[in-house]
C-alpha atoms as a PDB file:
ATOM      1  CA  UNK A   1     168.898-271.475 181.079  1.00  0.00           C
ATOM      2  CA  UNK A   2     169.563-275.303 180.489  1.00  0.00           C
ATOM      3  CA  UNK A   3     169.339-277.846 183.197  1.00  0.00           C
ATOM      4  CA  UNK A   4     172.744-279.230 184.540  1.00  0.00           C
ATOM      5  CA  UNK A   5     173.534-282.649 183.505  1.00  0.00           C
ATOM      6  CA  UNK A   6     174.854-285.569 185.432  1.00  0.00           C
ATOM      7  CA  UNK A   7     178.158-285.155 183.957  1.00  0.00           C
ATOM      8  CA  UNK A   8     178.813-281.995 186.021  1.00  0.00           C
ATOM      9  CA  UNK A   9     180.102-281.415 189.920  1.00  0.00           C
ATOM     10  CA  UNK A  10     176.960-280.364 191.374  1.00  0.00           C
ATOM     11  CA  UNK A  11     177.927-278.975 195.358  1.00  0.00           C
ATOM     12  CA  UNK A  12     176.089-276.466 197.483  1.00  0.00           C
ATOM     13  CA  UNK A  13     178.378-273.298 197.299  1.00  0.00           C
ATOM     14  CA  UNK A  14     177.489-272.238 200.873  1.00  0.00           C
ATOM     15  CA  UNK A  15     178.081-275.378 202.588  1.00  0.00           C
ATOM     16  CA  UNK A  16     181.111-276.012 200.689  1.00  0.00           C
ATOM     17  CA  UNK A  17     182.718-272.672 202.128  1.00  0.00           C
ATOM     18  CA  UNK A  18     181.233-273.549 205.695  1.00  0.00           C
ATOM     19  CA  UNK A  19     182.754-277.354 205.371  1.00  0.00           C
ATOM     20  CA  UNK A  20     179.332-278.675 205.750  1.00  0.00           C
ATOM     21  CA  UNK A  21     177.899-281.917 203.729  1.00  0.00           C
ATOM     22  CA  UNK A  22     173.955-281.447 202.049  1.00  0.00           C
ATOM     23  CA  UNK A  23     171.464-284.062 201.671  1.00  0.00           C
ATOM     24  CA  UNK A  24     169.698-282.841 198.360  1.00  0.00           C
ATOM     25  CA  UNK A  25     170.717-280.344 195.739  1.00  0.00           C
ATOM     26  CA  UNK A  26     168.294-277.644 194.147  1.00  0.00           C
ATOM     27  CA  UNK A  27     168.713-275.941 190.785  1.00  0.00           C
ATOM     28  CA  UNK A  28     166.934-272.250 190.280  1.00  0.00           C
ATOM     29  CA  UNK A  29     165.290-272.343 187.396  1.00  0.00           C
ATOM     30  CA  UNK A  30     165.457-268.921 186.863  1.00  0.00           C
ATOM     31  CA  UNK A  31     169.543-268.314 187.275  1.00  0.00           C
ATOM     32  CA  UNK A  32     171.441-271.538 187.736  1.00  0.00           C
ATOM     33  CA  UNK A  33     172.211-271.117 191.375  1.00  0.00           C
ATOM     34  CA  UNK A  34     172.372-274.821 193.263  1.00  0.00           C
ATOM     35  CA  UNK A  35     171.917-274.778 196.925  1.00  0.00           C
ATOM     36  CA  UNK A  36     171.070-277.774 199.441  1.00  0.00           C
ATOM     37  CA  UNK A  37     167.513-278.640 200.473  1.00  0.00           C
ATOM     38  CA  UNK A  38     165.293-277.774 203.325  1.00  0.00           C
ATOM     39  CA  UNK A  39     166.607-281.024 204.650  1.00  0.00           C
ATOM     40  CA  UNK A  40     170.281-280.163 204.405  1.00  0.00           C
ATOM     41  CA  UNK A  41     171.470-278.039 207.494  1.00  0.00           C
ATOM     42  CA  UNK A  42     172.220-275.171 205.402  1.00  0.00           C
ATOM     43  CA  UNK A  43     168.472-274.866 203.780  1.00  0.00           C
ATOM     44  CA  UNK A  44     170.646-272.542 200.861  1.00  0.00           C
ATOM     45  CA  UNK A  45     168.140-273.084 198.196  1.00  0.00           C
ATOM     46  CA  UNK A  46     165.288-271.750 199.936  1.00  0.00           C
ATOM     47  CA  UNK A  47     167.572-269.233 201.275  1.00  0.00           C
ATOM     48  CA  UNK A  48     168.491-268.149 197.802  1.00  0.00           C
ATOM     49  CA  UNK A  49     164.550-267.981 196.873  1.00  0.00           C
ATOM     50  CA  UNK A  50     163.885-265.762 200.017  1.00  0.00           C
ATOM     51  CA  UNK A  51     166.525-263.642 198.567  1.00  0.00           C
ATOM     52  CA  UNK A  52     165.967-263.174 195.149  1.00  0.00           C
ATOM     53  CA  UNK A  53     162.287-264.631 195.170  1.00  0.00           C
ATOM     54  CA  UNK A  54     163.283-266.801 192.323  1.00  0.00           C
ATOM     55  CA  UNK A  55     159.983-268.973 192.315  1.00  0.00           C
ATOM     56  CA  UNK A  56     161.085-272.324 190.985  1.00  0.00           C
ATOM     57  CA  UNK A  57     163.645-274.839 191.929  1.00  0.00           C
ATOM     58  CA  UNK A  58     164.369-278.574 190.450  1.00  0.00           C
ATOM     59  CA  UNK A  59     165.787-281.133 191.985  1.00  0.00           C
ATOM     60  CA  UNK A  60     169.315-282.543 191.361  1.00  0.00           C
ATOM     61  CA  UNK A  61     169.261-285.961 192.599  1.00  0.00           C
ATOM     62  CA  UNK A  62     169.348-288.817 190.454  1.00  0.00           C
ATOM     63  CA  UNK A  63     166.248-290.728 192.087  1.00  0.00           C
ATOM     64  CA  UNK A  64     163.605-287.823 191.868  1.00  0.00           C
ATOM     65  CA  UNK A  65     162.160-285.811 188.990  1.00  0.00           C
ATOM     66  CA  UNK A  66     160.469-283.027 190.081  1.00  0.00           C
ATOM     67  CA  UNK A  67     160.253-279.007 190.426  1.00  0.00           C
ATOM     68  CA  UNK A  68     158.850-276.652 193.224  1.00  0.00           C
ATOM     69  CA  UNK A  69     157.226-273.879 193.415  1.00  0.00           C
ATOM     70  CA  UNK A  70     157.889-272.001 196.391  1.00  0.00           C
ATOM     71  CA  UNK A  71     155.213-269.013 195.905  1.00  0.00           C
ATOM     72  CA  UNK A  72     152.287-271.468 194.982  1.00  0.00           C
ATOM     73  CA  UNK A  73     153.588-274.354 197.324  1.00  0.00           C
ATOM     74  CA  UNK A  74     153.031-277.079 194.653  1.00  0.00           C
ATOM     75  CA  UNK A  75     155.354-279.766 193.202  1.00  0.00           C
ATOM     76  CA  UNK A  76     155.718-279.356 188.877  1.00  0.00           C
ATOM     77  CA  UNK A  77     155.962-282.846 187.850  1.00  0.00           C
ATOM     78  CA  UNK A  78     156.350-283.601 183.786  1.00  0.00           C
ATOM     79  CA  UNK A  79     153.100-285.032 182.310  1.00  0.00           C
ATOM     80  CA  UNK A  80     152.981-288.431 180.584  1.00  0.00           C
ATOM     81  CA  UNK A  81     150.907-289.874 177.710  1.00  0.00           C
ATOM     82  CA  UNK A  82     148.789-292.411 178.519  1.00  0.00           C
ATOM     83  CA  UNK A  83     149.245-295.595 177.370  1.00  0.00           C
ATOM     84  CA  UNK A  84     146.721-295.911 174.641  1.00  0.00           C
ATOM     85  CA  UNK A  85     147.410-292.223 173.900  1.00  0.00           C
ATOM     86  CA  UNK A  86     151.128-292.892 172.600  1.00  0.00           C
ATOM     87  CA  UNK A  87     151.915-293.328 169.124  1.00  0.00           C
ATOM     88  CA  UNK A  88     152.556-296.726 167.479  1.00  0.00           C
ATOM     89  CA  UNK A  89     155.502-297.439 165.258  1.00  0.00           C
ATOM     90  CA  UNK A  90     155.538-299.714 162.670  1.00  0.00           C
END
């Protein structure tokens, strides 16, 4: 499963047949599905996870980069290098 890029229409399937707007988009990490955040009216991702108890779901917007886990309750977060830790060209 690859990751969506910002090239593609991302929309919330649900809302879109209800005529309802979303706040945030979700992407399942373990199918593809997108759905609209706890925040949005709909809630569709973490409808979809009570469904299908897919566990993980990344966020779609442009200003956050970030995963959750909806069985352990934790945010997934990619790990940096440390400074002094990074290679050095040259």
């Amino acid at each position: 499963m690859t990751l969506p890029t910002g090239e593609e229409p991302h929309a919330c399937r649900e809302c879109v047949e209800r005529g309802w707007e979303w706040v945030r988009l979700r992407w399942c990490a373990s199918c593809g599905h997108v759905g609209c955040c706890d925040s949005s009216r709909g809630g569709h991702a973490y409808a979809h996870h009570a469904a299908t108890e897919h566990p993980v779901v990344v966020s779609l917007a442009r200003d956050e980069d970030w995963a959750w886990c909806f069985p352990d309750e934790l945010f997934l977060v990619r790990a940096t290098e440390p400074e002094a830790d990074r290679p050095r060209g040259g």
